[in-house]
Protein backbone atom coordinates (compact mmCIF):
# COMPACT_ATOMS: atom_id res chain seq x y z
CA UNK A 1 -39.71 -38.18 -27.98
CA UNK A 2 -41.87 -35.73 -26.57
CA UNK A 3 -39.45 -35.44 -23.47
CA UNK A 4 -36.70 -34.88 -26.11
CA UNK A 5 -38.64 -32.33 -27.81
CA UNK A 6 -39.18 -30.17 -24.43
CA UNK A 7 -35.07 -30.01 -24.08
CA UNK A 8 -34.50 -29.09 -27.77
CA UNK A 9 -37.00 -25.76 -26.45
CA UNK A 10 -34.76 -24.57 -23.59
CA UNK A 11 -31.47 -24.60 -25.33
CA UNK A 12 -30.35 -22.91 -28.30
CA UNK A 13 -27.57 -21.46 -29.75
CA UNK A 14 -26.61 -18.06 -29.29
CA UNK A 15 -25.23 -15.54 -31.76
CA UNK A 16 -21.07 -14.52 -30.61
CA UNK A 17 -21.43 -10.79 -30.76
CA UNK A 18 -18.29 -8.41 -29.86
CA UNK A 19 -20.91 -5.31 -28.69
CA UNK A 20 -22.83 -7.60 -25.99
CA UNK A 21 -19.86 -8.62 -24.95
CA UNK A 22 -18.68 -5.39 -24.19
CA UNK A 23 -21.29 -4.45 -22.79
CA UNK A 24 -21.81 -7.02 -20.39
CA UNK A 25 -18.32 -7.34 -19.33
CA UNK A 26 -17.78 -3.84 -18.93
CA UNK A 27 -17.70 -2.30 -14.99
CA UNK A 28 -18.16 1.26 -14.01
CA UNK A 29 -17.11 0.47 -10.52
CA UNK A 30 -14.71 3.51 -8.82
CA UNK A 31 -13.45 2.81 -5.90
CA UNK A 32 -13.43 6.54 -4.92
CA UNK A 33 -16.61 7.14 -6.13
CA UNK A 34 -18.39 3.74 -3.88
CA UNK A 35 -16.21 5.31 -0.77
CA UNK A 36 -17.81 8.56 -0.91
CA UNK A 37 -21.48 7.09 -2.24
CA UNK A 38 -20.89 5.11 1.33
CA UNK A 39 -19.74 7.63 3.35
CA UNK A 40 -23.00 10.24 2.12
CA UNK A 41 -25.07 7.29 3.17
CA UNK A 42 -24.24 7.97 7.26
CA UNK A 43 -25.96 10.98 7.78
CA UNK A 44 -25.26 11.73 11.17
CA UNK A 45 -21.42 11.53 9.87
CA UNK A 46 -21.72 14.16 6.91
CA UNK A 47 -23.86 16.38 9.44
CA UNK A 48 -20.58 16.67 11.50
CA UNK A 49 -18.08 17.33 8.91
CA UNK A 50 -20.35 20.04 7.80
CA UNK A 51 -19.84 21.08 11.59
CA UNK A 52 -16.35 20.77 11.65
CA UNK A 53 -15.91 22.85 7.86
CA UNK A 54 -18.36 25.65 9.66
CA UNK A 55 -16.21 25.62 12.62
CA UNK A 56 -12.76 26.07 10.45
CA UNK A 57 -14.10 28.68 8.43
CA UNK A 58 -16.34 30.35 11.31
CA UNK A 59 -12.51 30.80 13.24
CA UNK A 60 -11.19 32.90 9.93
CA UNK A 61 -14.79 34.90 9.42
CA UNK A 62 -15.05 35.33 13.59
CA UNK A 63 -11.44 37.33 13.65
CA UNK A 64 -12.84 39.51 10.48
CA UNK A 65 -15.75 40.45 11.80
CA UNK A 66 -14.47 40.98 15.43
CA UNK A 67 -14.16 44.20 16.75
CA UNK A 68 -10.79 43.78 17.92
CA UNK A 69 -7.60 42.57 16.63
CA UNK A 70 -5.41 39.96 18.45
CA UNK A 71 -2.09 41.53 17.34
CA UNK A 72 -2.89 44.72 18.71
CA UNK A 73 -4.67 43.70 21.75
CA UNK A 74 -3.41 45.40 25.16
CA UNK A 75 -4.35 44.95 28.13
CA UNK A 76 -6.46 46.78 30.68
CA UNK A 77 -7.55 46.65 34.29
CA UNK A 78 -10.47 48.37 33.99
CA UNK A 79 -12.19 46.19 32.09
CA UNK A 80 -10.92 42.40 33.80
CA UNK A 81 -13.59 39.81 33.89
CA UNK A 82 -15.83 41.38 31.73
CA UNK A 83 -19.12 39.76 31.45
CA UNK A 84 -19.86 38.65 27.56
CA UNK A 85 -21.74 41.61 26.23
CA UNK A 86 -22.64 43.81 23.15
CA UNK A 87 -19.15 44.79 22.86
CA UNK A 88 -17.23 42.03 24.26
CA UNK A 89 -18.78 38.82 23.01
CA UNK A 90 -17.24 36.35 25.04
CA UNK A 91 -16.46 38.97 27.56
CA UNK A 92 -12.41 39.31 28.86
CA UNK A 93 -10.20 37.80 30.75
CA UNK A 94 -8.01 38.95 33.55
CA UNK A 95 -5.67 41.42 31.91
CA UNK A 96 -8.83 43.12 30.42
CA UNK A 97 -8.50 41.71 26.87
CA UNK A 98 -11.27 40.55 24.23
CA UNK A 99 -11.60 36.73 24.64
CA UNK A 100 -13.21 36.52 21.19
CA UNK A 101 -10.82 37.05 19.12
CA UNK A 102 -8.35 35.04 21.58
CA UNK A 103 -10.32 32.07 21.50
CA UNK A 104 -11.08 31.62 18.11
CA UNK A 105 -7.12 32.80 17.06
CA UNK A 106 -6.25 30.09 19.62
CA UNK A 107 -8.75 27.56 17.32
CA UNK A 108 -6.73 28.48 14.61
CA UNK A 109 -3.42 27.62 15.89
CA UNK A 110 -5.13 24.06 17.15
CA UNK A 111 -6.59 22.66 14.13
CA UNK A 112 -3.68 24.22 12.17
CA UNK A 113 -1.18 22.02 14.76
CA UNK A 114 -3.58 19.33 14.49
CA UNK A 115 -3.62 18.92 10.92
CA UNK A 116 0.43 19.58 10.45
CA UNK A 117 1.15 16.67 12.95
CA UNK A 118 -1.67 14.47 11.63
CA UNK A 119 -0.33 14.98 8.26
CA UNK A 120 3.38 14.32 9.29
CA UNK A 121 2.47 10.94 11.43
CA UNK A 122 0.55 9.61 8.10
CA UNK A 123 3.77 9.97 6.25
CA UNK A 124 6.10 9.35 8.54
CA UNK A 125 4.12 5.95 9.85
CA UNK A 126 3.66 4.76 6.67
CA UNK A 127 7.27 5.08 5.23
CA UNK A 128 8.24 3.22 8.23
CA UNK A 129 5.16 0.75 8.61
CA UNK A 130 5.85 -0.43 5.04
CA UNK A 131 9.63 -1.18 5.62
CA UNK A 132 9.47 -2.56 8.95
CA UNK A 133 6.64 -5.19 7.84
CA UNK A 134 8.14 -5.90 3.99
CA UNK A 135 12.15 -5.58 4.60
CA UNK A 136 12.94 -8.95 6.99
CA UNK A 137 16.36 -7.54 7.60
CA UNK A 138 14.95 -4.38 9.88
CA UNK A 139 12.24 -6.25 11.57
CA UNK A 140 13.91 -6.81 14.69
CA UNK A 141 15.83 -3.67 14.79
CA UNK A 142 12.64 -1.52 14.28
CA UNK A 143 10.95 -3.37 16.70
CA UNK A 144 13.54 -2.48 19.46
CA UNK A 145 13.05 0.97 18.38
CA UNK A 146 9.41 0.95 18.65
CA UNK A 147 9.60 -0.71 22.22
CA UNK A 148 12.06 1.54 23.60
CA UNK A 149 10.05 5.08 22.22
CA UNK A 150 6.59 3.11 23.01
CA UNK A 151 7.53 2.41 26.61
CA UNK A 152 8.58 5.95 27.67
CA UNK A 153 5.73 7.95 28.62
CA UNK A 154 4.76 11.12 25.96
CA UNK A 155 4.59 13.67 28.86
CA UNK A 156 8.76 12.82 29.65
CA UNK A 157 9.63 13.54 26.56
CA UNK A 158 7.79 16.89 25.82
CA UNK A 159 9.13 17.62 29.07
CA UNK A 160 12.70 17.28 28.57
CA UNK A 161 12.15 18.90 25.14
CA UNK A 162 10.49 21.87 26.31
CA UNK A 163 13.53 22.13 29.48
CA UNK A 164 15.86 21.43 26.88
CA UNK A 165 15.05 22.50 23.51
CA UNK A 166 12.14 25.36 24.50
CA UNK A 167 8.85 25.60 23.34
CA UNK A 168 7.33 26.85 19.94
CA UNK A 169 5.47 25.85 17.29
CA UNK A 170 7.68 24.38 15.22
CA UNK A 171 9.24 22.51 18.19
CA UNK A 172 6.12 20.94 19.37
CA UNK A 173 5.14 19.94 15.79
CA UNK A 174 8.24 18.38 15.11
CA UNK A 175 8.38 16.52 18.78
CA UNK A 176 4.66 15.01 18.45
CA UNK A 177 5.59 14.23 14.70
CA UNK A 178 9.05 11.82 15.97
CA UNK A 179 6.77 9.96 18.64
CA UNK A 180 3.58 10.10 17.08
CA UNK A 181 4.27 7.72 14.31
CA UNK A 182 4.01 4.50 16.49
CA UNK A 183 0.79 3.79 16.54
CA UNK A 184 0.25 4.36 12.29
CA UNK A 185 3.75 2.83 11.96
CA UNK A 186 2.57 -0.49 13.83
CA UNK A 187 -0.89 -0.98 12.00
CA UNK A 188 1.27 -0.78 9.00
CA UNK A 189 3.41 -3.16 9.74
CA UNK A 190 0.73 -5.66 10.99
CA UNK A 191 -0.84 -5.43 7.60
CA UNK A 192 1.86 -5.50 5.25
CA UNK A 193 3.23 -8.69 6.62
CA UNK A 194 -0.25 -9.92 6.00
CA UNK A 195 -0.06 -9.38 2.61
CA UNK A 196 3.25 -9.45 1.40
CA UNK A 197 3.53 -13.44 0.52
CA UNK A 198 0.49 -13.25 -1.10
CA UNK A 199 0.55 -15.23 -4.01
CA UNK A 200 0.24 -12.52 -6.68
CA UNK A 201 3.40 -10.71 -4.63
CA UNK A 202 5.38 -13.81 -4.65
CA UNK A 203 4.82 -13.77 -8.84
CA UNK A 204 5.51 -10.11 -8.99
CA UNK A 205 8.75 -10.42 -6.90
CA UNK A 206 10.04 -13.55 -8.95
CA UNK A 207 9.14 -11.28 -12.33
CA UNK A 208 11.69 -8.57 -10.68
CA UNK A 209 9.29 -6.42 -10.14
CA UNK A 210 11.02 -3.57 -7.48
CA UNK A 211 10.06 -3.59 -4.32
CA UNK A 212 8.90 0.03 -3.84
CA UNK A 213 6.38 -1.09 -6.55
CA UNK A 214 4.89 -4.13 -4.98
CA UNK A 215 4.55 -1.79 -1.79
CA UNK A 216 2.63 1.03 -3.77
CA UNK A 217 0.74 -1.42 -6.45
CA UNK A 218 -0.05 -4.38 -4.47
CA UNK A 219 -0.16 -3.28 -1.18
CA UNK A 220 -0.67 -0.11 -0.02
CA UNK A 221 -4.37 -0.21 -1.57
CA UNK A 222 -5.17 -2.45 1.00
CA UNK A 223 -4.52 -0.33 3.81
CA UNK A 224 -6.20 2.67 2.85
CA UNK A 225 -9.47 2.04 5.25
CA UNK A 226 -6.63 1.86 7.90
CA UNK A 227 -4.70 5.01 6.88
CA UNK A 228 -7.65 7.38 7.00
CA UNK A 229 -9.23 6.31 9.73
CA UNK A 230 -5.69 6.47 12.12
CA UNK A 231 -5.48 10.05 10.04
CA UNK A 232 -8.75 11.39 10.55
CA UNK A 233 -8.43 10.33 14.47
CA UNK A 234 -5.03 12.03 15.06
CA UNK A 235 -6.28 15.50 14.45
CA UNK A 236 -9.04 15.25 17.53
CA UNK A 237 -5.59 13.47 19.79
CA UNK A 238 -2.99 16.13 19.14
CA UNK A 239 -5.57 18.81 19.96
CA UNK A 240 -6.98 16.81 23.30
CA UNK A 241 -2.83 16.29 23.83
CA UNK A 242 -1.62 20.08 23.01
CA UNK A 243 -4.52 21.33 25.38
CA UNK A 244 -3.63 18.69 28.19
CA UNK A 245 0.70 19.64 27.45
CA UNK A 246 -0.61 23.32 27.68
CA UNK A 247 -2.38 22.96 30.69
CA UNK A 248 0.40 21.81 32.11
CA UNK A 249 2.30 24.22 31.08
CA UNK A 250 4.42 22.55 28.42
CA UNK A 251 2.92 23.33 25.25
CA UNK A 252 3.31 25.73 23.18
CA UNK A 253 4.98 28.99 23.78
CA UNK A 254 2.87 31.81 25.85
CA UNK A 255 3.01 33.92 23.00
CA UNK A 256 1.19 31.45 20.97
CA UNK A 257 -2.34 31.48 21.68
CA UNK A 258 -3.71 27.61 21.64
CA UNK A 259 -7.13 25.95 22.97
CA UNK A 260 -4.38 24.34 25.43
CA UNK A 261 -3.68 27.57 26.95
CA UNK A 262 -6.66 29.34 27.72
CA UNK A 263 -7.92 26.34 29.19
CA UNK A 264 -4.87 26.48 31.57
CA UNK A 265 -5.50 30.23 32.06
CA UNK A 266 -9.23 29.86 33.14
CA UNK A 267 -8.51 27.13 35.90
CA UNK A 268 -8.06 29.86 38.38
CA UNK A 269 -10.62 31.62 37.56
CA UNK A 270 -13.59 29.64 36.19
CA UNK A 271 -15.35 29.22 39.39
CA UNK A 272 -16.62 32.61 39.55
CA UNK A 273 -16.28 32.88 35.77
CA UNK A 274 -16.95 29.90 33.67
CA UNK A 275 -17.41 31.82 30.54
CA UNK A 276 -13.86 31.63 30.67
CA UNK A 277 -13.70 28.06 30.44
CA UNK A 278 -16.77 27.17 28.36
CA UNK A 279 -15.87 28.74 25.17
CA UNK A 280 -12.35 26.96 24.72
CA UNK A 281 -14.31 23.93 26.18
CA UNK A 282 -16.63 23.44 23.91
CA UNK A 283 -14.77 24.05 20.58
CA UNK A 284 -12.23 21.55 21.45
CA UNK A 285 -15.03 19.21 22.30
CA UNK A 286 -16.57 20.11 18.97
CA UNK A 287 -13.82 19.42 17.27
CA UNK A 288 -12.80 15.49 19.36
CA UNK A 289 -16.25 14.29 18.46
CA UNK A 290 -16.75 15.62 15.18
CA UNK A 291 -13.42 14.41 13.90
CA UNK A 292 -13.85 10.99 15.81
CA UNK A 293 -17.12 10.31 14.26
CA UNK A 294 -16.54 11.42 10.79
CA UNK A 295 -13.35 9.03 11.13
CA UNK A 296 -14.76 6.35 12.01
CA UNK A 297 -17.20 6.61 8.85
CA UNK A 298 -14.86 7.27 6.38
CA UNK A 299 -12.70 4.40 7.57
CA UNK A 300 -15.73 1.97 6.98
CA UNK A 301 -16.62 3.61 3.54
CA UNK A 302 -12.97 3.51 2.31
CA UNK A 303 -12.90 -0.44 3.29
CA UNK A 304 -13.46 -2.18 -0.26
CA UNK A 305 -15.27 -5.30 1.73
CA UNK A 306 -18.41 -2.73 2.33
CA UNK A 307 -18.14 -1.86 -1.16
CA UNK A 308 -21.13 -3.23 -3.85
């Protein structure tokens, strides 16, 4: 009896009220808002995309504050290999010009390359990633495709393009943009076919549901982690790329100042003056491992597995 008692105590009936259930139900979970609380958790990784913001906006203040302007600058004997001073900051090169407001026009003209292409790969890869791993029918042709572009070395093509075509730009953009794509296009691919006879797609599909819908609803979501990270770490490989094309002479145009090509104009000289080489140096270095760590921590915040 007593025993019977004792279990009588620990159970009892509840109330049904619509408010608690409301309240307990209800989720404030963002997904957007757990990716960035994640992301300001790596320290080390916000510390460098505050380096890489100071850096972008230090190349626009740098040419306003300069004493000299790029467009006008001319050259002059007189003053060649000019040690950085007072008035020359980072000193001159060989035709006697101010290599301050060269370099950091030429940083310019990098990230702004870097993030055109970076931007145009994302799109471009996932367009194609999506159909090439969802539509059966082009599987086999777009993996032909991919194996023929994938198998030629980069530096033949930009080679026969800048022969052929010339070099700009808008060339080079456009050229590291239609065989850049591989890489994000194949990721894609890899995924969606993971995910695409799910069963929640198989129910959407048999409800007639179209299939550019499944592809945004159901599974592009999942390859956002993907996405930014192959993003975030093309921007550091077209500039390491543009400044090794440029070095070897076919990058951009020589009347388009780049990272690439200073670094290609100092390798005469940087023995006996390695200012020449330094400065370019270490803003593209700046920029590699700033962009490849911050990357790399984004990617893992934006994965909804190390979300809470």
């Amino acid at each position: 009896m007593d025993n019977k008692k004792n279990k009588d105590d620990l159970f009892r009936f509840v109330e049904y009220s619509p408010e608690a259930a409301e309240r307990t139900g209800y989720s404030d979970y963002s997904y957007w808002k757990s990716v960035f609380q994640n992301f300001f958790k790596k320290k080390s990784a916000v510390i460098m995309s505050c380096v890489f913001f100071a850096l972008v906006i230090f190349s626009f203040v740098a040419l306003w504050i300069g004493k000299y302007d790029f467009a006008t600058l001319k050259a002059d004997s007189a003053l060649a290999f000019t040690e950085p001073n007072s008035e020359y900051w980072f000193g001159t090169d060989n035709l006697g010009r101010d290599y301050w407001c060269q370099v950091w026009y030429a940083a310019q003209t990098s990230i702004k390359l870097a993030l055109i292409v970076a931007l145009g790969e994302c799109v471009v890869g996932v367009v194609i990633g999506c159909l090439w791993g969802y539509v059966r029918q082009l599987d086999r042709f777009l993996t032909e495709v991919y194996n023929v572009i994938n198998n030629v070395p980069m530096i033949i093509y930009m080679t026969l393009i800048s022969l052929l075509v010339g070099q700009s730009f808008t060339i080079m953009a456009i050229s590291l943009i239609a065989f850049g794509w591989l890489t994000m296009a194949r990721n894609v691919r890899n995924l969606v076919m993971m995910y695409r006879d799910r069963e929640y797609n198989l129910a959407s599909r048999c409800l007639g549901t179209p299939v550019w819908r499944v592809l945004t609803k159901n599974i592009l979501p999942y390859l956002i982690s993907i996405i930014i990270l192959r993003l975030a770490l093309s921007i550091p490989a077209t500039i390491a790329l543009e400044s090794t094309l440029s070095y070897l002479g076919l990058g951009l145009g020589i009347d388009t100042p780049s990272l690439g090509i200073l670094l290609r104009n100092a390798r005469n000289y940087f023995l006996d003056r390695p200012y020449l080489l330094i400065f370019p140096a270490v803003i593209v270095s700046l920029i590699t491992i700033t962009f490849y760590l911050v990357g790399n921590a984004f990617s893992d915040a934006a994965d909804p597995r190390n979300h809470v």
